[in-house]
Every structure is written in structure tokens, then in C-alpha cells.
Protein backbone atom coordinates (compact mmCIF):
# COMPACT_ATOMS: atom_id res chain seq x y z
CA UNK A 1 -150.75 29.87 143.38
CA UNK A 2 -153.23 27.03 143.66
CA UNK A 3 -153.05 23.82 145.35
CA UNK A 4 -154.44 21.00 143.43
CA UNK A 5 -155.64 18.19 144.75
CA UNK A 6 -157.29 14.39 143.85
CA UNK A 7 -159.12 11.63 145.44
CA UNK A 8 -157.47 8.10 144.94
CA UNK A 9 -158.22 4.33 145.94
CA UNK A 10 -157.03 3.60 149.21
CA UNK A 11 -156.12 -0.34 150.29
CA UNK A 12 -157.14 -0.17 153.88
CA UNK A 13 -158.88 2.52 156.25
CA UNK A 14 -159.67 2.06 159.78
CA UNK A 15 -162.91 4.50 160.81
CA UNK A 16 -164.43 5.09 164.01
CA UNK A 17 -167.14 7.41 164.95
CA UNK A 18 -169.61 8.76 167.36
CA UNK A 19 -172.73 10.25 166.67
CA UNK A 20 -175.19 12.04 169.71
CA UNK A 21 -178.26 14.21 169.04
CA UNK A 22 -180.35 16.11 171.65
CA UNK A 23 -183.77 18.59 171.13
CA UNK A 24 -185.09 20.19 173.20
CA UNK A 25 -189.29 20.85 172.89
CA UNK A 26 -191.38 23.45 174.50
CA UNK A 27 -195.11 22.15 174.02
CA UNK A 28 -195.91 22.25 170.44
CA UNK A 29 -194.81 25.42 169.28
CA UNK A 30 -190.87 25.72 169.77
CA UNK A 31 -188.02 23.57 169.53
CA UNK A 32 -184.40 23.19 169.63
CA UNK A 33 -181.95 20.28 168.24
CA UNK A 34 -178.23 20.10 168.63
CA UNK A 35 -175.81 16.98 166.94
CA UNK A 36 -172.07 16.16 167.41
CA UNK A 37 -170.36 13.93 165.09
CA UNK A 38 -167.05 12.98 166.38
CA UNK A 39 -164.88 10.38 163.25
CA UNK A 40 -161.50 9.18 163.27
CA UNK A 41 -160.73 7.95 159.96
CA UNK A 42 -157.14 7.00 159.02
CA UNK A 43 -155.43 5.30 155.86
CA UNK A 44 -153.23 2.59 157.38
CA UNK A 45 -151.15 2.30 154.37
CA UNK A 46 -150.07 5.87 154.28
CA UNK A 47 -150.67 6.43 158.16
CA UNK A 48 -152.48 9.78 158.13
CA UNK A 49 -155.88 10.95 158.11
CA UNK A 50 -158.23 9.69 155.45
CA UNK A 51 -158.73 12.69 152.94
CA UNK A 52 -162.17 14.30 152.72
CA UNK A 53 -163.49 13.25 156.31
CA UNK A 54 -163.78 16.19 158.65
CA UNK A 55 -163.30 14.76 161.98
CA UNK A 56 -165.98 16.82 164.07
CA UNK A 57 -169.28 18.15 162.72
CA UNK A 58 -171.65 20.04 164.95
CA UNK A 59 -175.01 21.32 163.96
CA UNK A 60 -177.78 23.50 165.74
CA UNK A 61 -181.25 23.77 164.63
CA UNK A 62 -184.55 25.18 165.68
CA UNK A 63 -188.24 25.97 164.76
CA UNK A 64 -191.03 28.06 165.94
CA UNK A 65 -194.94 27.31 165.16
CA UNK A 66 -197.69 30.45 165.59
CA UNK A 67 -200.35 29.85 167.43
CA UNK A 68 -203.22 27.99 165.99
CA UNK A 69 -201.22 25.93 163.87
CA UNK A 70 -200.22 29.25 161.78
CA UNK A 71 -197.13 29.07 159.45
CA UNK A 72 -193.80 27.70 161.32
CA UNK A 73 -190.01 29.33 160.83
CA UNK A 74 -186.91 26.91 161.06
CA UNK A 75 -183.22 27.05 160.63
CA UNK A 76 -180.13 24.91 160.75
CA UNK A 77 -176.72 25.59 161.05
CA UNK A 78 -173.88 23.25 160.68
CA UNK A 79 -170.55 23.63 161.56
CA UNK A 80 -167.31 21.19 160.74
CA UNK A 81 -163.88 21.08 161.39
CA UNK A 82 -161.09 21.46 158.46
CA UNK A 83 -161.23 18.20 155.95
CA UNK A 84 -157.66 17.29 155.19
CA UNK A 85 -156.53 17.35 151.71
CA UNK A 86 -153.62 16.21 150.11
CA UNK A 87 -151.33 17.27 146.96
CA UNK A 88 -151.56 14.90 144.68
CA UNK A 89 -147.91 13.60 144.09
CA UNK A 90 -148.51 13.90 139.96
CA UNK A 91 -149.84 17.36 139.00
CA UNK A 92 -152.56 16.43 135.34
CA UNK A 93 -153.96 19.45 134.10
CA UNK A 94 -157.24 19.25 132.47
């Protein structure tokens, strides 16, 4: 079976986060960019972690120019850690 789950208010959160991005560049043509996101978000009143916010996110990117200012290929990828969920307490069925 499925879990369902549901977003609700909370009264108080605490968050606190780091962020750190680095690219690398080789002359005009090539380049390479990496990010870390590092959160700790927590609902006081129900002392756990606050649903929907994954603690770590990492991405990687890069991009590649032809010569001559010719046409240019990029990608990103981003990677994150499990988001907690919760069940909500009352199942309502749409």
C-alpha cells in the first residue's frame, strides 16, 4: 500500500544552513561548477526534522564553447539527500 502524506502549519522552526560554490574556468571555452548545500531544519514543537527540507544538496555542472565563438554544450546535475516525510496522523481521501 501507499503512504499518504500532508504539509501542515508549524508554530516554530529553527533553520540553519550553509551554502559554498566553486567553478572552475579554462580560458573561454570550458568550465566546471560544483555547489554544496548543507540545512538543518527542525520543528521545535514536534522535535524532528522539518518535513520537505532535504538536508544536503550537491550539484555539478559544466559547459564547453567551440572555437570561434561556435555553439556551446552544458549540463547540470543535482543530487539531494532523502526529504523526510511524515504520515499524516488523519488519513482524508480526496
Amino acid at each position: 500500500g501507499s503512504t499518504r502524506c500532508t504539509y501542515r502549519n508549524v508554530g516554530e522552526a529553527n533553520m540553519l544552513g550553509a551554502e559554498g560554490r566553486m567553478e572552475l574556468r579554462d580560458g573561454e571555452r570550458s568550465s566546471l561548477q560544483a555547489g554544496l548545500v548543507l540545512l538543518r531544519a527542525w520543528d521545535v514543537g514536534e522535535d524532528r526534522a522539518l518535513e520537505g527540507r532535504s538536508p544536503v544538496v550537491g550539484t555539478l555542472g559544466g559547459q564547453w564553447t567551440l572555437p570561434a565563438g561556435g555553439p556551446s554544450l552544458g549540463g547540470r546535475l543535482s543530487l539531494q539527500a532523502p526529504r523526510p516525510y511524515y504520515p499524516a496522523e488523519t488519513a482524508v481521501f480526496a
